[in-house]
Protein backbone atom coordinates (compact mmCIF):
# COMPACT_ATOMS: atom_id res chain seq x y z
CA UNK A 1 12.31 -70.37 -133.26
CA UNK A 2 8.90 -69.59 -134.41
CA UNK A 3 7.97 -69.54 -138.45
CA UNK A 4 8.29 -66.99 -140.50
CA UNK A 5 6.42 -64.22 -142.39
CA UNK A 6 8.02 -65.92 -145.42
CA UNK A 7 7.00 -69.73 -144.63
CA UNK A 8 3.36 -68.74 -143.84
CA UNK A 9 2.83 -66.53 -147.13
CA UNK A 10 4.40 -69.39 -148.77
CA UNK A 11 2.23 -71.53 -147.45
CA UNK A 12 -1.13 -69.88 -148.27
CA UNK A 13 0.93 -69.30 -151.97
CA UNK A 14 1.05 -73.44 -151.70
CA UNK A 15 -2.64 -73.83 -150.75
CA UNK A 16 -3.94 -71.38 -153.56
CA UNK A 17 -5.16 -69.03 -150.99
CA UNK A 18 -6.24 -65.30 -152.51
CA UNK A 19 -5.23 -62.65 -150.51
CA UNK A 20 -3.78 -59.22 -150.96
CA UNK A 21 -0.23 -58.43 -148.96
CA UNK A 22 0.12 -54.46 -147.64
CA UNK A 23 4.01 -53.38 -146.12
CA UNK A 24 3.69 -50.99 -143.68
CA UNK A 25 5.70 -49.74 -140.44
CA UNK A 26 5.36 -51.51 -137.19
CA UNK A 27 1.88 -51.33 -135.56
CA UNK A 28 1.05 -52.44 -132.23
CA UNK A 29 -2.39 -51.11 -131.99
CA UNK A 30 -5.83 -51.48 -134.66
CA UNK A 31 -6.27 -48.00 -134.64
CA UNK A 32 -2.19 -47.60 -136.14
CA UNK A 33 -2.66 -49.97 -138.68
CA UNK A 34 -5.83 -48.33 -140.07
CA UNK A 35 -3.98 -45.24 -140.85
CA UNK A 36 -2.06 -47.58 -143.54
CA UNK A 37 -4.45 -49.84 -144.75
CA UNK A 38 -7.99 -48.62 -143.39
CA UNK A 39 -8.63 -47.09 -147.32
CA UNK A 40 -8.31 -50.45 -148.80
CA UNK A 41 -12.05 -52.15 -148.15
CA UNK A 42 -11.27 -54.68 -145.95
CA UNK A 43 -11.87 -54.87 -142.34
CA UNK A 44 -9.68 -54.90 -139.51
CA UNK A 45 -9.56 -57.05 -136.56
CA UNK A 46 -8.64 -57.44 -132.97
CA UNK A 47 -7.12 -60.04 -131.77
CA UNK A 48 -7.02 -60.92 -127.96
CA UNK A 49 -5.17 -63.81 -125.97
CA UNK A 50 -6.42 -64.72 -123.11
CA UNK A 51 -5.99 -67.52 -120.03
CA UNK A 52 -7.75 -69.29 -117.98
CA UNK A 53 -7.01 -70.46 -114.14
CA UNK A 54 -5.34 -73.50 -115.32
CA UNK A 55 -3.18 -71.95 -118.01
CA UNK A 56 -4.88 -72.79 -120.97
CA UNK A 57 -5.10 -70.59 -123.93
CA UNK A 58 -7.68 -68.59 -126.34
CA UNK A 59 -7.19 -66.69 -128.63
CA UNK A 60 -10.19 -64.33 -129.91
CA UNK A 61 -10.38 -63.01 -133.68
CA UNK A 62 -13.27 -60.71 -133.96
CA UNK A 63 -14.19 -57.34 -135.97
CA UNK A 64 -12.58 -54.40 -134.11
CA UNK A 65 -16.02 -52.69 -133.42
CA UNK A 66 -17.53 -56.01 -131.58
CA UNK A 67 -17.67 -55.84 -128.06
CA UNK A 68 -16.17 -58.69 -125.81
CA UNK A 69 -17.47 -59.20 -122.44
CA UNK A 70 -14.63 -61.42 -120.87
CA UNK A 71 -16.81 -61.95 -117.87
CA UNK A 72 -19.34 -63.63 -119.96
CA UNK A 73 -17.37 -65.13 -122.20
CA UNK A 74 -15.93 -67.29 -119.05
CA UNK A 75 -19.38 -68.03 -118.00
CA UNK A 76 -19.78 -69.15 -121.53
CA UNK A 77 -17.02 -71.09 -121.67
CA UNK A 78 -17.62 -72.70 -118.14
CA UNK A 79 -15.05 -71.40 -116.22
CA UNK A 80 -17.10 -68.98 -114.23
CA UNK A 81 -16.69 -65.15 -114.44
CA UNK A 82 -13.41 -64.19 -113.73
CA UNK A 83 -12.69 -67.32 -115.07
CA UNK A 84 -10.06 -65.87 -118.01
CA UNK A 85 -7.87 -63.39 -118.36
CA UNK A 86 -5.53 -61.33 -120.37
CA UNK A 87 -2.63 -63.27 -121.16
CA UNK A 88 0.86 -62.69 -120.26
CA UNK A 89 3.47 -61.11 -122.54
CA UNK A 90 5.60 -64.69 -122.05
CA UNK A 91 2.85 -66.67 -123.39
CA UNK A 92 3.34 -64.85 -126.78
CA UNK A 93 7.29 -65.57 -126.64
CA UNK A 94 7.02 -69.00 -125.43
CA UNK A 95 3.66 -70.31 -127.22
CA UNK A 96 2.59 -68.47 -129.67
CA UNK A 97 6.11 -67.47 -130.71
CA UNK A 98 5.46 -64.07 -132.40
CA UNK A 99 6.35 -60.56 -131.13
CA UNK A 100 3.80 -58.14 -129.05
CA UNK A 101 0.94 -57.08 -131.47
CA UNK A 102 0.88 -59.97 -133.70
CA UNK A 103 -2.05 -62.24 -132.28
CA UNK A 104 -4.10 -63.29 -134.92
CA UNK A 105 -5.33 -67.28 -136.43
CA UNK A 106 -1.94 -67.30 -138.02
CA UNK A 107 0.20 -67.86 -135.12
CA UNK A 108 -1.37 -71.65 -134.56
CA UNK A 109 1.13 -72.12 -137.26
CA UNK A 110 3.28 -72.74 -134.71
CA UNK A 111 3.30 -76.21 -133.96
CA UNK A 112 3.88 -74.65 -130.20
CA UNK A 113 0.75 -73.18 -130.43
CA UNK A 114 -1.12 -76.38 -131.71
CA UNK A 115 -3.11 -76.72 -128.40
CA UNK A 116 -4.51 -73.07 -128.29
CA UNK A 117 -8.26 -72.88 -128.45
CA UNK A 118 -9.54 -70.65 -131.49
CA UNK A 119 -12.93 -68.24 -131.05
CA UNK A 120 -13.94 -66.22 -134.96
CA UNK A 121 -16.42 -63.83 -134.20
CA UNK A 122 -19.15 -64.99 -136.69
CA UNK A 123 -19.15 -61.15 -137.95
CA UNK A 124 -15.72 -62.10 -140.08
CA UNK A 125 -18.13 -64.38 -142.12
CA UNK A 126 -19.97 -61.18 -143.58
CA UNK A 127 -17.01 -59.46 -145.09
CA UNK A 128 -15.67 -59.85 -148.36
CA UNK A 129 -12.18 -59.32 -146.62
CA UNK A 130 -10.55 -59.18 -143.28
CA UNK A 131 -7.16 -58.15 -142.01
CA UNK A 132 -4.56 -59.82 -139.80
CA UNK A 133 -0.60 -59.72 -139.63
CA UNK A 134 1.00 -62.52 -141.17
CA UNK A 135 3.23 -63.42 -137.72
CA UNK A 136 5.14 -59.50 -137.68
CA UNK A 137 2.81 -56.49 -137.49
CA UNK A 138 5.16 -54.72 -140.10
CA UNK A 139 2.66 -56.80 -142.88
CA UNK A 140 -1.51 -56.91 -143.07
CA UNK A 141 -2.77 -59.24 -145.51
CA UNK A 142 -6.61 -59.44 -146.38
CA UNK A 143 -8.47 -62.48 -147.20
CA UNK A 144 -12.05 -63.64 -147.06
CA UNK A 145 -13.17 -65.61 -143.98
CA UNK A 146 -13.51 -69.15 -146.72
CA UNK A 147 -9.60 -68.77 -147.55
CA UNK A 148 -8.75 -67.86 -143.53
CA UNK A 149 -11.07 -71.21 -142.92
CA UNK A 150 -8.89 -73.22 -145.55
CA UNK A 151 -5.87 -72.09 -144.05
CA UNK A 152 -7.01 -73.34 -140.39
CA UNK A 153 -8.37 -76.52 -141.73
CA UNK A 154 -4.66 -76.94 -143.72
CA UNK A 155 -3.19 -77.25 -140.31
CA UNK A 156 -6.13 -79.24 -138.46
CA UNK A 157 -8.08 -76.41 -136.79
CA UNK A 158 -11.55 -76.68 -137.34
CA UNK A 159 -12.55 -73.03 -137.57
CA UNK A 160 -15.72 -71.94 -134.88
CA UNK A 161 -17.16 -68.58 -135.31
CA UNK A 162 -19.75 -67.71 -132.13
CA UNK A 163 -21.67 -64.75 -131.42
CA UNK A 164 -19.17 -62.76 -129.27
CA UNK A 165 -21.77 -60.17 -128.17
CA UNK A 166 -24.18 -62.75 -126.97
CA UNK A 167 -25.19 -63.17 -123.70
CA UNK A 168 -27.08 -66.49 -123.09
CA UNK A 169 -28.41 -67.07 -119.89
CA UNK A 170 -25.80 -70.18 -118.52
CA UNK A 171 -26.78 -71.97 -115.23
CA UNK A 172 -28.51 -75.54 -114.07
CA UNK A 173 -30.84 -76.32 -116.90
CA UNK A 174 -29.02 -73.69 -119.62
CA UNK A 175 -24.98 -75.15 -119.99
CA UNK A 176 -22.21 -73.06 -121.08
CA UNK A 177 -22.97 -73.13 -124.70
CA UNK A 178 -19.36 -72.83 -125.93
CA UNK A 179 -17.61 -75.37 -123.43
CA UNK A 180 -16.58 -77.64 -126.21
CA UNK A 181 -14.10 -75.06 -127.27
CA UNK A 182 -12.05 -75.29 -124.02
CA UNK A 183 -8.40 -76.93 -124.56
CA UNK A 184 -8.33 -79.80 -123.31
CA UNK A 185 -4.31 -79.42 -121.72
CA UNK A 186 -2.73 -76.99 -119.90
CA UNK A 187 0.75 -75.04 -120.80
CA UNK A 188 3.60 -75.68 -118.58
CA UNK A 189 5.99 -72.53 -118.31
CA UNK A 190 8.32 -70.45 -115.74
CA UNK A 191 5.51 -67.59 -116.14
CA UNK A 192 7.67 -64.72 -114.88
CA UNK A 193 4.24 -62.29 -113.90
CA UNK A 194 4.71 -59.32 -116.67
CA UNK A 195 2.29 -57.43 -114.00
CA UNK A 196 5.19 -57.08 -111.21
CA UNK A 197 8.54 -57.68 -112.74
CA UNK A 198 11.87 -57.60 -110.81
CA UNK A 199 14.03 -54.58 -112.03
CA UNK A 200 16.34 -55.46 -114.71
CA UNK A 201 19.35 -53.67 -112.10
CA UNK A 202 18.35 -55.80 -109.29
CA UNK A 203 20.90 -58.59 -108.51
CA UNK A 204 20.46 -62.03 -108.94
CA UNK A 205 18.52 -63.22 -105.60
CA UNK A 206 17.40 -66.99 -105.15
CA UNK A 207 13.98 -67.03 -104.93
CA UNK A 208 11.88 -70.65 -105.36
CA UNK A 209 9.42 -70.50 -107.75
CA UNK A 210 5.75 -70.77 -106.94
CA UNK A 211 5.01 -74.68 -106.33
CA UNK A 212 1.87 -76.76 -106.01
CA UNK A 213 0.99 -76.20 -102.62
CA UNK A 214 1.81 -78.05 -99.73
CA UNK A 215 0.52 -78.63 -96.33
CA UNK A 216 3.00 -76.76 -93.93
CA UNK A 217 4.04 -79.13 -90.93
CA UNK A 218 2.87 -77.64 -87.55
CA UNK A 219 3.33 -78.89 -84.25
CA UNK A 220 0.38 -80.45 -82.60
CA UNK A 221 -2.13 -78.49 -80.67
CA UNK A 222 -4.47 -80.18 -78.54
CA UNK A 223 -7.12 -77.09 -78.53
CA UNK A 224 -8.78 -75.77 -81.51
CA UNK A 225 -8.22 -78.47 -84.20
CA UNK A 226 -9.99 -77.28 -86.92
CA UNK A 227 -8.71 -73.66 -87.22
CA UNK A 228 -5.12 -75.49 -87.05
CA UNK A 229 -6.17 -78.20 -90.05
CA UNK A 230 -7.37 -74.64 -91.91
CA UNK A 231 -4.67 -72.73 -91.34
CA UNK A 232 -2.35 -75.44 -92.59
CA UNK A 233 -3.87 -75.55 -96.12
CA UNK A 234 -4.17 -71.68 -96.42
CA UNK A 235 -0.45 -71.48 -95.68
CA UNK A 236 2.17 -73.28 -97.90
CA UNK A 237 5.48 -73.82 -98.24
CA UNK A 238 5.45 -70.84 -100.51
CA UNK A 239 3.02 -68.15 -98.53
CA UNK A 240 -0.84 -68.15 -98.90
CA UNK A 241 -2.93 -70.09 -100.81
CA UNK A 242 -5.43 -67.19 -102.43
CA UNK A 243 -8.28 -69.90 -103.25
CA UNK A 244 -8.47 -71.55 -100.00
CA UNK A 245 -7.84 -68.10 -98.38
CA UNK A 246 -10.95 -66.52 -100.29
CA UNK A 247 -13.13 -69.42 -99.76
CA UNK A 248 -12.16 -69.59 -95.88
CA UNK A 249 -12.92 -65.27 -95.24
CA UNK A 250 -16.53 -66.03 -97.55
CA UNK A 251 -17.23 -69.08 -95.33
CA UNK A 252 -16.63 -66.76 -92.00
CA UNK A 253 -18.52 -63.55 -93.85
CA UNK A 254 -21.71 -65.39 -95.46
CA UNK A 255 -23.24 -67.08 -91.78
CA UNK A 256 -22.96 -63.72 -90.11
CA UNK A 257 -24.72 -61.83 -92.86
CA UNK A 258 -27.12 -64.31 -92.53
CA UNK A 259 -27.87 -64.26 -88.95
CA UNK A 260 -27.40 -60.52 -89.04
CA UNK A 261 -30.30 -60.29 -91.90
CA UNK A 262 -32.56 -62.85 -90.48
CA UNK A 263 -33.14 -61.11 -86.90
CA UNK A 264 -33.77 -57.70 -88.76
CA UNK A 265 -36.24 -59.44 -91.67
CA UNK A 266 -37.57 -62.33 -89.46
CA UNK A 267 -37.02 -64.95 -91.75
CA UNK A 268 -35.33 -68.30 -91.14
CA UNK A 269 -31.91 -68.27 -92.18
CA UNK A 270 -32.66 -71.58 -94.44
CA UNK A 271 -35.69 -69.70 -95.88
CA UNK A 272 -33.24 -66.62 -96.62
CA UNK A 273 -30.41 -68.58 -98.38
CA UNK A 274 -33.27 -69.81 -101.06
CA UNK A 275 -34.65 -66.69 -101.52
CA UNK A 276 -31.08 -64.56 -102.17
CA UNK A 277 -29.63 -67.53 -103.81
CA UNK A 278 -25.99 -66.92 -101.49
CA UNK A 279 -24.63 -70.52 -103.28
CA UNK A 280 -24.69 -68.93 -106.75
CA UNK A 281 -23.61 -65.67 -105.07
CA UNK A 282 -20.52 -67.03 -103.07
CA UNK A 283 -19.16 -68.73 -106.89
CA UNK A 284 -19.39 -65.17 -108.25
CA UNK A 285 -17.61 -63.38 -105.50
CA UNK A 286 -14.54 -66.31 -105.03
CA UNK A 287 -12.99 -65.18 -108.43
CA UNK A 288 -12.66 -61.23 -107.21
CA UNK A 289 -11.86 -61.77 -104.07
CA UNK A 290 -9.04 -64.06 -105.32
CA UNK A 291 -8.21 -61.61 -107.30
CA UNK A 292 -8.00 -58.64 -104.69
CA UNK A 293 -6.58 -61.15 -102.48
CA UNK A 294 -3.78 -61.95 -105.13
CA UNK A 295 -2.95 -58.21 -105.74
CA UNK A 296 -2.30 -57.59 -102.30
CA UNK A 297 -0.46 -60.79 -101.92
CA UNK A 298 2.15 -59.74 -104.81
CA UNK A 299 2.23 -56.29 -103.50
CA UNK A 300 3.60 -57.80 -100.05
CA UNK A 301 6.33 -60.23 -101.82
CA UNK A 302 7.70 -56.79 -104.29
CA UNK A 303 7.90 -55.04 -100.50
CA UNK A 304 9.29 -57.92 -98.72
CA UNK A 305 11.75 -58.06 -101.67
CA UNK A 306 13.02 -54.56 -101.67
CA UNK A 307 13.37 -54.61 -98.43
CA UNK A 308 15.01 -57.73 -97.70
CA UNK A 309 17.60 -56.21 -100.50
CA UNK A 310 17.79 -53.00 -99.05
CA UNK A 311 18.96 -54.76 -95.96
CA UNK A 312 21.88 -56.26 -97.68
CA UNK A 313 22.66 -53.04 -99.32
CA UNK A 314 23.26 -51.50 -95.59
CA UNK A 315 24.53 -54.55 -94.19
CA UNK A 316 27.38 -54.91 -96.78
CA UNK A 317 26.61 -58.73 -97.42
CA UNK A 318 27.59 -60.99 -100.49
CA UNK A 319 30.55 -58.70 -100.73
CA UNK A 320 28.34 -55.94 -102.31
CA UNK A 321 29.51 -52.08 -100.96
CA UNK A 322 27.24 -50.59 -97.97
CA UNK A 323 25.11 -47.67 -98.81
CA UNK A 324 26.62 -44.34 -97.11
């Protein structure tokens, strides 16, 4: 069980934090609770959660007119773009342990939460007040961006506010400037993907979970080694592996666009890579085609599962009635 609305106003109550409580109704959008407390001079915020490849987590506190680029935010970071992503409903549950709609600095304190990275858009620092829900989005208190700071600082978060609508240039002699703020753990969970659930009337069906990948064991060809050591690494014990898969169809795609653009331009293919920069290229193309690659890969296991119980509908197994 997570804390309550009542432990963390107690808690600000404790640390002689100002701030000014409004009750409304439920609100699961910014643009719900202004119609309650959009009159009152403070100003309201968005609050985003969002993932990266290795299942850490951010969560993102800025004014609700400032405009976050994701992609560049992962560049920033150093994850790439594509490198982070919208969160899953679970990691609210499980992590942050609050309810849908109530992201904001106050769910770190969880002690679940502890290890989830923290980005204040540097905008909160030029309001007198801001708002956020207090861990349920039935409540909006307002405080300044010094009293939000003590609060963080009360449970050891060191508060960073960035420019969220910057766009630095990141590359070889320009790092990602806001790398430091990348957890340094990963969260371990059953991560049920809120993008293709089962149906809650399905039955029960044993399915294994999604594993590190393994080698699958082949038998031994004598001819064509190297497409069998491939294919063994793009296919695991539990289907495809999307990153090797993506890198493998850029490695086939990228040397016949070369060759293909060298004979029409006359240039060496060497001379050609330099020029179009295809390295930096293929590392911005991986993450959507692992994406695309990923979508079409779920799309085939929700088929293959329908199907598969559709069969045993007809067939009558596991003593459940045939259809007629």
């Amino acid at each position: 069980m997570g804390r309550t609305k009542e432990e963390l106003l107690a808690r600000l109550e404790e640390l002689k934090i100002d701030f000014k409580r409004h009750d409304h109704p439920v609100v699961l959008t910014v643009e719900d609770q202004a119609k309650h407390v959009g009159n009152f001079g403070g100003a309201l915020t968005k609050n985003l959660l969002l993932k990266d490849k290795k299942h850490r987590l951010y969560i993102v506190s800025a004014l609700a007119d400032t405009k976050v680029d994701m992609k560049i935010l992962s560049q920033r970071l150093g994850l790439g773009k594509g490198g982070v992503r919208m969160a899953p409903e679970e990691n609210l549950r499980q992590v942050l342990q609050v309810p849908l709609g109530c992201v904001t600095p106050f769910a770190l304190f969880n002690e679940s939460a502890s290890a989830v990275s923290l980005l204040l858009d540097q905008g909160l620092k030029s309001k007198q007040s801001c708002y956020f829900h207090p861990l349920t989005n039935d409540v909006t208190i307002a405080l300044s961006s010094s009293n939000l700071d003590k609060f963080l600082l009360s449970i050891g978060k060191q508060p960073a506010y960035v420019d969220l609508e910057a766009s630095p240039v990141v590359g070889k002699d320009n790092p990602p400037d806001l790398a430091d703020l990348v957890p340094s753990g990963a969260f371990c969970s059953s991560e049920e993907s809120v993008e293709n659930p089962t149906p809650k009337d399905a039955p029960q069906v044993n399915v294994p979970k999604e594993k590190t990948c393994l080698p699958v064991k082949a038998k031994p060809k004598v001819q064509n080694k190297g497409a069998e050591s491939s294919e063994s690494k793009v296919l695991t014990n539990n289907g495809p592996n999307v990153e090797i898969f993506a890198s493998d169809v850029l490695e086939v795609i990228f040397p016949l666009f070369l060759s293909e653009a060298s004979k029409k331009l006359n240039i060496k293919q060497e001379e050609l890579t330099q020029i179009l920069k295809l390295d930096d290229f293929k590392r911005r193309a991986a993450p959507d085609l692992e994406s695309v690659t990923n979508m079409f890969k779920n799309m085939a296991y929700t088929a293959g599962f329908h199907a598969g119980f559709d069969t045993m509908l007809k067939s009558g197994l596991g003593g459940m009635p045939s259809r007629k």
